[in-house]
C-alpha atoms as a PDB file:
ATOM      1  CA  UNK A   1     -18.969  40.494   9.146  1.00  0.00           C
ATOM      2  CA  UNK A   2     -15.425  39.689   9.805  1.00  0.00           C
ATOM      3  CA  UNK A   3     -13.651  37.147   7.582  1.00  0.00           C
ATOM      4  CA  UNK A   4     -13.008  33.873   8.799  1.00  0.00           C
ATOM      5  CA  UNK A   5      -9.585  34.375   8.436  1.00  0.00           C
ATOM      6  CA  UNK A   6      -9.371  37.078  11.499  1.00  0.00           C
ATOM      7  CA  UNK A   7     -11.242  34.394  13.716  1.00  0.00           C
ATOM      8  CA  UNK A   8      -8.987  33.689  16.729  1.00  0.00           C
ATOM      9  CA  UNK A   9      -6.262  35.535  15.534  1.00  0.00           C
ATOM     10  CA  UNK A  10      -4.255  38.884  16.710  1.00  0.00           C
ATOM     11  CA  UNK A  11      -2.445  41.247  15.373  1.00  0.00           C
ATOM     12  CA  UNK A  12       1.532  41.343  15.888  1.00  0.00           C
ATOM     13  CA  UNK A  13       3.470  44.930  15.447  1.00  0.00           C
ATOM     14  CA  UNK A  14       6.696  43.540  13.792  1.00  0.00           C
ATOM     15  CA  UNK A  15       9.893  45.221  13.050  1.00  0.00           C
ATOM     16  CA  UNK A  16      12.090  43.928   9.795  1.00  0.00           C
ATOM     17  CA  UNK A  17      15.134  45.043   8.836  1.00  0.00           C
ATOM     18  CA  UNK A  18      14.763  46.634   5.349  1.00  0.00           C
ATOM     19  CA  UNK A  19      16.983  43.907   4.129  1.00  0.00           C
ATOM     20  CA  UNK A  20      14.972  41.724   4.852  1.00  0.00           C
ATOM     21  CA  UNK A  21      11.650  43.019   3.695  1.00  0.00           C
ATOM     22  CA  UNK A  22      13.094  44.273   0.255  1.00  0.00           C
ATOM     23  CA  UNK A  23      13.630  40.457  -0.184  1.00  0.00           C
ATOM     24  CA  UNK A  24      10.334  39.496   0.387  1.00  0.00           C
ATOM     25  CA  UNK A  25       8.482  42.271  -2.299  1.00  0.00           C
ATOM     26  CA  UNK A  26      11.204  40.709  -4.738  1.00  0.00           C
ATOM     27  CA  UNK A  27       9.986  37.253  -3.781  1.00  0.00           C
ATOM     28  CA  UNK A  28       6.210  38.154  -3.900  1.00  0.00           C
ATOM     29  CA  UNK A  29       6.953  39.793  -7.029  1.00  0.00           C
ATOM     30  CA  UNK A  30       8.236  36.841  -8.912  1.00  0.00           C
ATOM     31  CA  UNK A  31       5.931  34.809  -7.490  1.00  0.00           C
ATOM     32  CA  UNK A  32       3.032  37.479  -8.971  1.00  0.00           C
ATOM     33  CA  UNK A  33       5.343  37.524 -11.925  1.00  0.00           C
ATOM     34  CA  UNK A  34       6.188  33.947 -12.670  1.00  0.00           C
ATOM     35  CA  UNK A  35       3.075  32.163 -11.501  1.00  0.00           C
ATOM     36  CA  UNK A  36       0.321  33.959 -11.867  1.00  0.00           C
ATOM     37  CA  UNK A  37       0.033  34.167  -7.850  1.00  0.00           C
ATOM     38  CA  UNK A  38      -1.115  37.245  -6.258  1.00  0.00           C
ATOM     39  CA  UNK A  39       0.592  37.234  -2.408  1.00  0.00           C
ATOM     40  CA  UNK A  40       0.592  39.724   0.530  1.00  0.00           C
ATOM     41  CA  UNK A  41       3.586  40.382   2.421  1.00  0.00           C
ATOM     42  CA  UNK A  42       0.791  39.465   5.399  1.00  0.00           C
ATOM     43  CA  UNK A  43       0.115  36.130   4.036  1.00  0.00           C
ATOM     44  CA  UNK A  44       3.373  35.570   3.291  1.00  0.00           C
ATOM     45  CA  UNK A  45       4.568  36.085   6.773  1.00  0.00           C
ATOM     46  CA  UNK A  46       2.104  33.718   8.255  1.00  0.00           C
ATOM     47  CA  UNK A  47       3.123  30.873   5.936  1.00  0.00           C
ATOM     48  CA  UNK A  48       6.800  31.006   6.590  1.00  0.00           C
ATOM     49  CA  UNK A  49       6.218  31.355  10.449  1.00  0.00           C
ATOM     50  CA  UNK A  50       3.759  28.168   9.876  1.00  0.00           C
ATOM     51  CA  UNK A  51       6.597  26.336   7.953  1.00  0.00           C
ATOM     52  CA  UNK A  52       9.262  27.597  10.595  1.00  0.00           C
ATOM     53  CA  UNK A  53       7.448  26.390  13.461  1.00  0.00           C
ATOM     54  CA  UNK A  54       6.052  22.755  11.819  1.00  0.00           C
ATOM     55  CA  UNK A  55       9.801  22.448  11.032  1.00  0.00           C
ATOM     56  CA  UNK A  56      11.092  23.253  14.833  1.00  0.00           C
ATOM     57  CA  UNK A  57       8.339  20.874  16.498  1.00  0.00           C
ATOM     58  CA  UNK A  58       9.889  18.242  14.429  1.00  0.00           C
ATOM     59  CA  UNK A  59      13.338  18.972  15.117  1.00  0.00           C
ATOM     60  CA  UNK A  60      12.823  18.594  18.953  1.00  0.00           C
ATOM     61  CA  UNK A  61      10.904  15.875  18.280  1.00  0.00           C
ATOM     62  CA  UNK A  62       7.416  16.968  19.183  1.00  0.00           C
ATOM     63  CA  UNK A  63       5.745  15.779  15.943  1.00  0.00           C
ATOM     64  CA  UNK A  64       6.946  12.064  16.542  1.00  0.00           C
ATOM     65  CA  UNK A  65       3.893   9.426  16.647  1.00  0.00           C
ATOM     66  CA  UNK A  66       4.598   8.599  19.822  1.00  0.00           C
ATOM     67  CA  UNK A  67       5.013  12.226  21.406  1.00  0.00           C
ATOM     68  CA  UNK A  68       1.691  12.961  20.427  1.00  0.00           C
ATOM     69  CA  UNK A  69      -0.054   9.604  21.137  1.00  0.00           C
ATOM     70  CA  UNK A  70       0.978  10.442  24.673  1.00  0.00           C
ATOM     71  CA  UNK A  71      -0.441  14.358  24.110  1.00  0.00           C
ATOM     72  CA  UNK A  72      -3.413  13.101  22.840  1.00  0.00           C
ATOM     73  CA  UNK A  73      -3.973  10.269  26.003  1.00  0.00           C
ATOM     74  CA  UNK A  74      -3.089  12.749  28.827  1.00  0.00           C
ATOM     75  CA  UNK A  75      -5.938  15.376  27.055  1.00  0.00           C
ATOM     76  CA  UNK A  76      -8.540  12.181  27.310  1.00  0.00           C
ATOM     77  CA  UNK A  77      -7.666  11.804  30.692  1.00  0.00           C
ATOM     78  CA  UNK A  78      -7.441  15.410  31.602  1.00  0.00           C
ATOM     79  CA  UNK A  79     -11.074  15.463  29.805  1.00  0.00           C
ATOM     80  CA  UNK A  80     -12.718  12.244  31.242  1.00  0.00           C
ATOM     81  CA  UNK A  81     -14.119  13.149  34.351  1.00  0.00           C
ATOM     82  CA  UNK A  82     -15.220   9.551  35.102  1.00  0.00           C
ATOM     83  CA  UNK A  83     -16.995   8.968  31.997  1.00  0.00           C
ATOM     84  CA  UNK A  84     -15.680   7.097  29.215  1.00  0.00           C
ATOM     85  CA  UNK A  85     -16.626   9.504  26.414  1.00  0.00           C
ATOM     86  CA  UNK A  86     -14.957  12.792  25.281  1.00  0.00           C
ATOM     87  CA  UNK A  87     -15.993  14.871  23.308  1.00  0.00           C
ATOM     88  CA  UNK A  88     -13.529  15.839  20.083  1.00  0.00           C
ATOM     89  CA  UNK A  89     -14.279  19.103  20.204  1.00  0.00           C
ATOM     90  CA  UNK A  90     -12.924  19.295  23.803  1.00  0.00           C
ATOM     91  CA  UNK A  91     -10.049  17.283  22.981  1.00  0.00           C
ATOM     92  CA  UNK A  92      -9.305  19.961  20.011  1.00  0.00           C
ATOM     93  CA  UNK A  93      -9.693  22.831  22.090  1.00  0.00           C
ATOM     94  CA  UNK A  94      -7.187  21.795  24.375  1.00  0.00           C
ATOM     95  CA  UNK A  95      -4.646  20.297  22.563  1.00  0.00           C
ATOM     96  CA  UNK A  96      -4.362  23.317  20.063  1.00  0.00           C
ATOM     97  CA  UNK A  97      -2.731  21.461  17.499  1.00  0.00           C
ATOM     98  CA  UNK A  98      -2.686  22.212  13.291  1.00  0.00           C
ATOM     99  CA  UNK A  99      -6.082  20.383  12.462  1.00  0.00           C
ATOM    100  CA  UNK A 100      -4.712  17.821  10.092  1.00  0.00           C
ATOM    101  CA  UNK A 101      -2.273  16.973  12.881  1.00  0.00           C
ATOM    102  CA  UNK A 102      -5.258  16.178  15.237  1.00  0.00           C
ATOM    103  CA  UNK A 103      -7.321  14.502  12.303  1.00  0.00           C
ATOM    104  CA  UNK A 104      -4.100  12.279  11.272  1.00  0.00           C
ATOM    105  CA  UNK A 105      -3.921  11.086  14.955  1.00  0.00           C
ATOM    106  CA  UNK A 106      -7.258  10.474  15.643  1.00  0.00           C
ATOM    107  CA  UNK A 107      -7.300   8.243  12.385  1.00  0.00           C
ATOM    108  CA  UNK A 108      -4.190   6.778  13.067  1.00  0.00           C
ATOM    109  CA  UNK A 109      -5.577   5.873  17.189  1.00  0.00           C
ATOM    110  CA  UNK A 110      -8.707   4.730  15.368  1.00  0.00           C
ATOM    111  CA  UNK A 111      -7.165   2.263  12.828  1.00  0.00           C
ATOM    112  CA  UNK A 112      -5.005   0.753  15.351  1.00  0.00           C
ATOM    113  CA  UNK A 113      -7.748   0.282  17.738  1.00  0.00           C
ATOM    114  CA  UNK A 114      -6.829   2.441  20.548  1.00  0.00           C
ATOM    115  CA  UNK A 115     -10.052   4.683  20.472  1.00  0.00           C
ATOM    116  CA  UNK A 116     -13.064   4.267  19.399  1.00  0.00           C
ATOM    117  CA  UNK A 117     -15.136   7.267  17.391  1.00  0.00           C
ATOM    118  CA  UNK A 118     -19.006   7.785  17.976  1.00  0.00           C
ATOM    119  CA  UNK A 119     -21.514   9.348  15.698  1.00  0.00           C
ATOM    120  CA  UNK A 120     -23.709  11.923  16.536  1.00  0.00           C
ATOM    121  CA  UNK A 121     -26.412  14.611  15.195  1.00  0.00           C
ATOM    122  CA  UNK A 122     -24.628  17.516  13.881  1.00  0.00           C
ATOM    123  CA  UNK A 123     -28.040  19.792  14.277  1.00  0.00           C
ATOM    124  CA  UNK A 124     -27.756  19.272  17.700  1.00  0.00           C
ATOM    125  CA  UNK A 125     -24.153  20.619  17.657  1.00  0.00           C
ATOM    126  CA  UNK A 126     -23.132  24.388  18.009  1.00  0.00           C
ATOM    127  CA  UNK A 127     -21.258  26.238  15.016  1.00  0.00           C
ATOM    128  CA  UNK A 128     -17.898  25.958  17.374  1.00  0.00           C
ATOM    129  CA  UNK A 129     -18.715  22.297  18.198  1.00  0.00           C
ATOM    130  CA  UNK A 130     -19.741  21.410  14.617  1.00  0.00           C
ATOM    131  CA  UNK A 131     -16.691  22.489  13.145  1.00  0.00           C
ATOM    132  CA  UNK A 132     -14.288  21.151  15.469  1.00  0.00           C
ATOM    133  CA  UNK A 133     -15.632  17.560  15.513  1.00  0.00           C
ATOM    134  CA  UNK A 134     -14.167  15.159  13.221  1.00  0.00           C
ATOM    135  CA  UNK A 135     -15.890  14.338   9.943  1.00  0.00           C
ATOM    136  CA  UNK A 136     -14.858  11.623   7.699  1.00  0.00           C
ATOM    137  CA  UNK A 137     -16.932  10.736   4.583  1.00  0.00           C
ATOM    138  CA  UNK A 138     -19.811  12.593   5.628  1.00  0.00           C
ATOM    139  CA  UNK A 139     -20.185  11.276   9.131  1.00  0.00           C
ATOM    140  CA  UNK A 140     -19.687  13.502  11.834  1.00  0.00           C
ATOM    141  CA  UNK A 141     -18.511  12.061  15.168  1.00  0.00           C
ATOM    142  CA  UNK A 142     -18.551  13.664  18.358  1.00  0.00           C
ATOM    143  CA  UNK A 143     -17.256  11.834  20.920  1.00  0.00           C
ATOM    144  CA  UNK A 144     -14.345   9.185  21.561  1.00  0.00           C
ATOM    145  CA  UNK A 145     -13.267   6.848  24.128  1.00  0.00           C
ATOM    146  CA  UNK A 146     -10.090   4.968  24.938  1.00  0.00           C
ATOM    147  CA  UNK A 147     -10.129   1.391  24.126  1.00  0.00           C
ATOM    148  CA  UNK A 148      -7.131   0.316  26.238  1.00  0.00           C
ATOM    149  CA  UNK A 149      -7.216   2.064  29.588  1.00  0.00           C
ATOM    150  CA  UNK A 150      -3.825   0.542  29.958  1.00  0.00           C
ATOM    151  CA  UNK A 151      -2.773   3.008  27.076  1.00  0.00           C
ATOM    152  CA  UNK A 152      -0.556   0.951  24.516  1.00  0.00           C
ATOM    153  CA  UNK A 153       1.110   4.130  22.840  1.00  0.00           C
ATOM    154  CA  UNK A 154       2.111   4.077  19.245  1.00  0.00           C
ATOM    155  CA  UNK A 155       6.095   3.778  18.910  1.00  0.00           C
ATOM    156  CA  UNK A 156       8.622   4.078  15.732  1.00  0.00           C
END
């Protein structure tokens, strides 16, 4: 059975400039070297493209509270359908984001009152479902609604 780390992921044919990877086997050897940390030039890779990318969505601003209160609104909308419920899972799915950025702004829309969060059975969840509903201290909620139709967006 495939790992979980090849779930929803591809594989990229990259070309590096030997410069370039020469560095990296030095810097994965002192890493190996120095602390103890075994590192593949794979794993490596994906952590600086992570890094690079968390760093430009900040830079153009895409990361700011605000910016993704307004993301996260137009996805509940989008996702509605008449009914005031949505489920997270949904709301994951097509907002794509890093999930501690999607857990950090559902918390933060939860303690200022903007959504509310509803429990649910997790048995009667799918694995996909399951894991990509939002679990705090052992309670797993499902769904979420919009307190304020008349969105009041989080600014700063």
């Amino acid at each position: 059975m495939p790992s979980k780390e090849h779930d929803s992921s591809s594989v990229v044919s990259l070309r590096l400039p030997d410069g370039l990877l020469e560095r990296l086997d030095r810097s994965l050897d002192w890493i190996e070297t120095l602390r103890g940390e075994k590192s593949s030039r794979n794993h490596a890779m994906r952590q600086a493209l992570t890094q690079w990318l968390e760093a430009q969505e900040a830079q153009g601003g895409l990361t700011h509270p605000a910016v993704l209160s307004r993301h996260f609104h137009a996805a509940y909308t989008t996702l509605r359908h008449g009914h005031d419920e949505v489920a997270i899972h949904r709301l994951r799915h097509l907002l794509h984001w890093p999930a501690d950025r999607f857990d950090a702004m559902v918390e933060q829309l939860r303690a200022e009152a903007h959504v509310a969060l509803y429990r649910g059975d997790a048995s009667g969840l799918g694995d996909a479902e399951r894991q990509h509903s939002y679990v705090v201290n052992g309670q797993v909620y499902v769904s979420l609604s919009w307190q304020q139709e008349t969105a009041t967006f989080i600014t700063g």
